[in-house]
N, C-alpha and C. Protein backbone atom coordinates (compact mmCIF):
# COMPACT_ATOMS: atom_id res chain seq x y z
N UNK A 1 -16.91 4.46 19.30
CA UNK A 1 -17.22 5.76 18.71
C UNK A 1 -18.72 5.88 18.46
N UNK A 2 -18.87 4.80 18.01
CA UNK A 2 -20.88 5.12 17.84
C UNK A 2 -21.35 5.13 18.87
N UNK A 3 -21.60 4.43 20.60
CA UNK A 3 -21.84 4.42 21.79
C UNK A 3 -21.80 6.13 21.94
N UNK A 4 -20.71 6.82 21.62
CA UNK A 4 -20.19 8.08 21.75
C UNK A 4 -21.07 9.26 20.98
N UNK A 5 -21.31 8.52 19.85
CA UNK A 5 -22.46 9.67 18.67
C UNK A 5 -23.62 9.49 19.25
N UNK A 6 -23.85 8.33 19.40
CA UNK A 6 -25.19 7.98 20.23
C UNK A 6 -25.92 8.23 21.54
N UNK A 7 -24.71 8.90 22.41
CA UNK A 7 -24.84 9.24 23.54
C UNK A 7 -25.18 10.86 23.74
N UNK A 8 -24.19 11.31 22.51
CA UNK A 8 -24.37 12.69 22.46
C UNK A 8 -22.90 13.23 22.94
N UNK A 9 -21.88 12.26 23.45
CA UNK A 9 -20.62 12.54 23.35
C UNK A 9 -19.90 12.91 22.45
N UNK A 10 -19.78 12.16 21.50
CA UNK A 10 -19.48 13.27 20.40
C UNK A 10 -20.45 13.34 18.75
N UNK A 11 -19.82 14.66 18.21
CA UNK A 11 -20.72 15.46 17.41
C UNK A 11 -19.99 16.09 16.36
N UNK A 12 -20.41 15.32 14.86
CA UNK A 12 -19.20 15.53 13.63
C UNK A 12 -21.03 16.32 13.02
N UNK A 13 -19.96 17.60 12.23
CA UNK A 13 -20.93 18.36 11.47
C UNK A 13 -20.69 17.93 9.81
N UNK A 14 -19.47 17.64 9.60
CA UNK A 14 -18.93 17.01 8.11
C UNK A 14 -19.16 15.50 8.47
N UNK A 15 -19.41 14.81 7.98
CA UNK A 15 -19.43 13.63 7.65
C UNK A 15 -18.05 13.10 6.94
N UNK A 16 -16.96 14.23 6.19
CA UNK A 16 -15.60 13.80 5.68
C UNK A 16 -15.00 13.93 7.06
N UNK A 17 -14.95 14.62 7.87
CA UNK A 17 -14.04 14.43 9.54
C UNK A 17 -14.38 13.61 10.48
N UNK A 18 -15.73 12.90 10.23
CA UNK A 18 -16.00 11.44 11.30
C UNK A 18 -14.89 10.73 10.33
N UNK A 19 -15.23 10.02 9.14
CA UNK A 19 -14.48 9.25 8.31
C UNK A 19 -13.57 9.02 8.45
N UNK A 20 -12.51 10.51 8.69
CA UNK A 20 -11.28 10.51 8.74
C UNK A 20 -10.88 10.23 10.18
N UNK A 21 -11.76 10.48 11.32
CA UNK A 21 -11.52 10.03 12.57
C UNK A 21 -11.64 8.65 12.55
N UNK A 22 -12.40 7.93 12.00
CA UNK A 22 -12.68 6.21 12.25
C UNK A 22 -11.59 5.59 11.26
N UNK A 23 -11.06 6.08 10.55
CA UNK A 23 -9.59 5.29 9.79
C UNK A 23 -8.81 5.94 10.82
N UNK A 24 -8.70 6.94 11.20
CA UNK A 24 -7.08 7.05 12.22
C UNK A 24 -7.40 5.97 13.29
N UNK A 25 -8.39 6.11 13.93
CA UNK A 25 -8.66 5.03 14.86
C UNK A 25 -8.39 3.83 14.98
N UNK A 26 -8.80 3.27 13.37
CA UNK A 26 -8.50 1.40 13.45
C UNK A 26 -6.58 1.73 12.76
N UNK A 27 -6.60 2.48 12.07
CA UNK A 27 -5.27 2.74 11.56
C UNK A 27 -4.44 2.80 12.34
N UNK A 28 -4.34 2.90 13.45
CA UNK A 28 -3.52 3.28 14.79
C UNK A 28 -3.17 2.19 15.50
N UNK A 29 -4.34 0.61 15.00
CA UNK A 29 -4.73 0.21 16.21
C UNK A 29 -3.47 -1.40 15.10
N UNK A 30 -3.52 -0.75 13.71
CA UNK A 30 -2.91 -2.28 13.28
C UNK A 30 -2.15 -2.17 11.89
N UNK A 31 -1.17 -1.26 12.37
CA UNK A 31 -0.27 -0.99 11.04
C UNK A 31 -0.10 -2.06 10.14
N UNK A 32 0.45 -3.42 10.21
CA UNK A 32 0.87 -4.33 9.50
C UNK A 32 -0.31 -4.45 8.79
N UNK A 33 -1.50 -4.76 9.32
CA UNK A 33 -2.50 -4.90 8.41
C UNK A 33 -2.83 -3.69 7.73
N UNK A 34 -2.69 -2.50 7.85
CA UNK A 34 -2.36 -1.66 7.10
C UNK A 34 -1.71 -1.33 5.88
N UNK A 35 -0.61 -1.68 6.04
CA UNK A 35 0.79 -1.75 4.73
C UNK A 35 0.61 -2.96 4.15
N UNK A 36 -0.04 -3.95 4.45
CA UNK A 36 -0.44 -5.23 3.34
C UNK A 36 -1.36 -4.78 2.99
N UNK A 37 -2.47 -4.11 2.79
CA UNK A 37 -3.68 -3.63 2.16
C UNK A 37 -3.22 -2.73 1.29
N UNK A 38 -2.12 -1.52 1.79
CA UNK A 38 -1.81 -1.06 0.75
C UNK A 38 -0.39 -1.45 -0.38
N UNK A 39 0.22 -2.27 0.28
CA UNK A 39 1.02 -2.78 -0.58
C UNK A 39 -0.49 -3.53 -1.90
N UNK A 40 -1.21 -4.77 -1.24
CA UNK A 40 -1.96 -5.39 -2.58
C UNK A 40 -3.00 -4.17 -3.49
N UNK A 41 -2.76 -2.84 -3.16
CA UNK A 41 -3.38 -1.95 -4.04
C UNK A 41 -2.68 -1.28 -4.90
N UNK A 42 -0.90 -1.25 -4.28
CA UNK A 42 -0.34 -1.12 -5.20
C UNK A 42 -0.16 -1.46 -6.77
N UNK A 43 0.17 -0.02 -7.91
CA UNK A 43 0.07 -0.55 -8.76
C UNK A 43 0.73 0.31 -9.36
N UNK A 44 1.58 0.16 -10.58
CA UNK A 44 2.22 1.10 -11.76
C UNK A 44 1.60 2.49 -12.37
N UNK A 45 0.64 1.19 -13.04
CA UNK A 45 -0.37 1.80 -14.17
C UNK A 45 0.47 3.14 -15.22
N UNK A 46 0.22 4.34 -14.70
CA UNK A 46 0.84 5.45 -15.59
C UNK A 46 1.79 6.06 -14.94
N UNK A 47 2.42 5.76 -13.91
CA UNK A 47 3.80 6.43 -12.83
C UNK A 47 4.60 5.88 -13.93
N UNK A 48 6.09 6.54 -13.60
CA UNK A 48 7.43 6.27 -14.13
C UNK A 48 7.95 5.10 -12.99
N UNK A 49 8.44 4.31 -13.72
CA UNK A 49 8.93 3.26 -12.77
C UNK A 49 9.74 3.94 -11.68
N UNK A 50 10.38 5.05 -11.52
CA UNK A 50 10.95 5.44 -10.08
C UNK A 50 10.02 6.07 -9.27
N UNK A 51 9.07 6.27 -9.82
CA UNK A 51 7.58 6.99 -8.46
C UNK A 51 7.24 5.81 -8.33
N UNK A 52 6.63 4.26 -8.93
CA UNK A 52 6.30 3.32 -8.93
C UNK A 52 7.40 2.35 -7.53
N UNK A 53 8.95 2.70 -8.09
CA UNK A 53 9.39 2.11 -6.44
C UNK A 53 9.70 2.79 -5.79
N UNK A 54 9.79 3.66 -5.92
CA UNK A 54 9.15 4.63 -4.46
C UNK A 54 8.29 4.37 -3.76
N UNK A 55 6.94 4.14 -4.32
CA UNK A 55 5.93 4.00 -3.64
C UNK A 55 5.62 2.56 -2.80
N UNK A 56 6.39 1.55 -3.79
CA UNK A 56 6.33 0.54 -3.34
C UNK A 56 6.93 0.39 -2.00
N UNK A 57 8.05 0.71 -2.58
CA UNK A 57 9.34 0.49 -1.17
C UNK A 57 8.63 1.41 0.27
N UNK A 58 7.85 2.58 0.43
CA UNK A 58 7.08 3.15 1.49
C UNK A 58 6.23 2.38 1.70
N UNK A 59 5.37 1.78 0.96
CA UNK A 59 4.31 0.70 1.91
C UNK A 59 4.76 -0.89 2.35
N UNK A 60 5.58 -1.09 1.37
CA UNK A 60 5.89 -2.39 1.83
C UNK A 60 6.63 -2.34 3.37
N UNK A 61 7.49 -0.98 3.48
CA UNK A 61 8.46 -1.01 4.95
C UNK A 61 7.27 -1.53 5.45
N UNK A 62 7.10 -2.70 6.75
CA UNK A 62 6.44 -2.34 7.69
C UNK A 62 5.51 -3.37 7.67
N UNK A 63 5.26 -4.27 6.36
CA UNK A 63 4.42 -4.88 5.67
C UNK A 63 4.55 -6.56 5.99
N UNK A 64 5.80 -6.75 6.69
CA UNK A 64 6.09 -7.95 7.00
C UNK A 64 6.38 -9.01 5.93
N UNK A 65 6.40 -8.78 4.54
CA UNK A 65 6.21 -9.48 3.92
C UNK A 65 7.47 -9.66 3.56
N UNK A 66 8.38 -10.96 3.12
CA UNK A 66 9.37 -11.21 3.01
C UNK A 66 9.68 -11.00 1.39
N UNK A 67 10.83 -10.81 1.22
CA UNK A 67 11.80 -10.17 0.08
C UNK A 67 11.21 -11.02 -1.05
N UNK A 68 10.89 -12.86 -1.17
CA UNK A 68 10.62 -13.28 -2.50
C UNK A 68 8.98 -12.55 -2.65
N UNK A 69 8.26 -12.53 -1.69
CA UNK A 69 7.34 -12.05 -1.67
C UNK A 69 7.04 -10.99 -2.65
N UNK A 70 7.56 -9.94 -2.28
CA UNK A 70 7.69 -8.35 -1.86
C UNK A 70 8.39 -8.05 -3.94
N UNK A 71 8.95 -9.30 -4.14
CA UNK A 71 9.64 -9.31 -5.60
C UNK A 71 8.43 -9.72 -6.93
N UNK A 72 7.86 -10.81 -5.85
CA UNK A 72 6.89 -11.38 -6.78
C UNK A 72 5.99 -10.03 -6.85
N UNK A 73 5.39 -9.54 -6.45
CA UNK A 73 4.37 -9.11 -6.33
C UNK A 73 4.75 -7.40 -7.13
N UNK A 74 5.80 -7.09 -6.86
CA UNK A 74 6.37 -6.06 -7.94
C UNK A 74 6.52 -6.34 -9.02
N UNK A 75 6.55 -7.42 -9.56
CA UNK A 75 6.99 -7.50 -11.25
C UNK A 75 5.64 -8.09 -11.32
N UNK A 76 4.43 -8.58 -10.33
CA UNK A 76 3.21 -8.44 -11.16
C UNK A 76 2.33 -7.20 -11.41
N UNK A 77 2.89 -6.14 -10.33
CA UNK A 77 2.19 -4.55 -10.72
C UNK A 77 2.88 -3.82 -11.90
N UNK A 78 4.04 -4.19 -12.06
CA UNK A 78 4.97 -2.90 -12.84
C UNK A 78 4.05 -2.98 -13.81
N UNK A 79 4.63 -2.20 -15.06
CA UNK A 79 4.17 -2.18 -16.42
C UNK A 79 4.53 -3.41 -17.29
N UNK A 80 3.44 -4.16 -18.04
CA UNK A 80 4.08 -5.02 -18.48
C UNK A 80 4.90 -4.72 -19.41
N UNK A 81 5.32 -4.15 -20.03
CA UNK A 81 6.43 -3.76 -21.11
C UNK A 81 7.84 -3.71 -20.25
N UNK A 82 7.73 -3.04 -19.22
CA UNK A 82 8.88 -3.17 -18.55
C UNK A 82 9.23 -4.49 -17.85
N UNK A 83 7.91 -5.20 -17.34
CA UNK A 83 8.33 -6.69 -17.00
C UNK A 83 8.90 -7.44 -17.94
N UNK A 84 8.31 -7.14 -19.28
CA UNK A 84 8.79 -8.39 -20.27
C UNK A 84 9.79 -7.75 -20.27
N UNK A 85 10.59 -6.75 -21.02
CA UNK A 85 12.34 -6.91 -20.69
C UNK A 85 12.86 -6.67 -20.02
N UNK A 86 12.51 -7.28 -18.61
CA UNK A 86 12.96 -7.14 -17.24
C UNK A 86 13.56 -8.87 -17.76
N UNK A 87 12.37 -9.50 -18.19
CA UNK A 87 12.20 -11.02 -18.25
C UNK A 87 13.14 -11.82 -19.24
N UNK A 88 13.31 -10.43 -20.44
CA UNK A 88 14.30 -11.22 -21.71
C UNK A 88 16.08 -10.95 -21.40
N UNK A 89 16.01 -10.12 -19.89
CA UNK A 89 17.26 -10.04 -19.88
C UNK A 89 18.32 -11.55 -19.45
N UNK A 90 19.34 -11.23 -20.23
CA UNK A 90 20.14 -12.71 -19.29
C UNK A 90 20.04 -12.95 -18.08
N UNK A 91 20.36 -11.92 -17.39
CA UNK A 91 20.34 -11.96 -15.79
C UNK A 91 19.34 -11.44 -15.84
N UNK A 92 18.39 -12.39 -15.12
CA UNK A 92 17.02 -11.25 -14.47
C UNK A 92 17.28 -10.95 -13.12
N UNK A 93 16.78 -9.78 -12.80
CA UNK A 93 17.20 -9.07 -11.62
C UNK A 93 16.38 -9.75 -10.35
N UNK A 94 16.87 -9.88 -9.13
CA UNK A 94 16.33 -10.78 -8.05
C UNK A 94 15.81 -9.67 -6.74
N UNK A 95 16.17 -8.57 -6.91
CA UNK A 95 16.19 -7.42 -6.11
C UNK A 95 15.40 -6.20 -7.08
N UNK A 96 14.54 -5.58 -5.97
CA UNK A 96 13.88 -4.24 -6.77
C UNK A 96 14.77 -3.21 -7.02
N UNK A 97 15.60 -3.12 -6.20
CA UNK A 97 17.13 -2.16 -6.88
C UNK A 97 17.31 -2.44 -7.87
């Protein structure tokens, strides 16, 4: 793409529509590494825990990352209030369902 700006082939007047052309580009080129970047950005913070796995469960599809994985790494984003009595229950849950 720069060979291309540089040549005079191509010609962005916004600087937000090159941007968005050079993420579709590598974005296209390597999904998995994709959905692990955004799975480890995932995070709770102020969502309701059902937008929270929602969101999770859409980036992780795809993410390669296996189920203990994919568990661990959800009960270290949730909210901690909800982890800890996720944690004091008898049965702790082994599945994000």
């Amino acid at each position: 793409m720069l060979k291309n700006l540089e040549g005079g082939l191509l010609e962005y007047k916004i600087t937000g529509k090159f941007l968005a052309n050079i993420r579709k580009e590598f974005r296209e080129g390597n999904e998995e590494t994709v959905k692990v970047v955004e799975l480890k950005r995932a995070e709770q913070r102020r969502k309701i825990i059902k937008e929270f796995v929602q969101e999770f469960r859409k980036v992780a599809r795809g993410s390669k990352y296996e189920r203990r994985h994919l568990v661990e790494k959800f009960k270290r984003e949730m909210n901690r209030i909800i982890h800890k009595k996720l944690m004091e229950l008898e049965q702790q849950p082994t599945l994000i369902k």
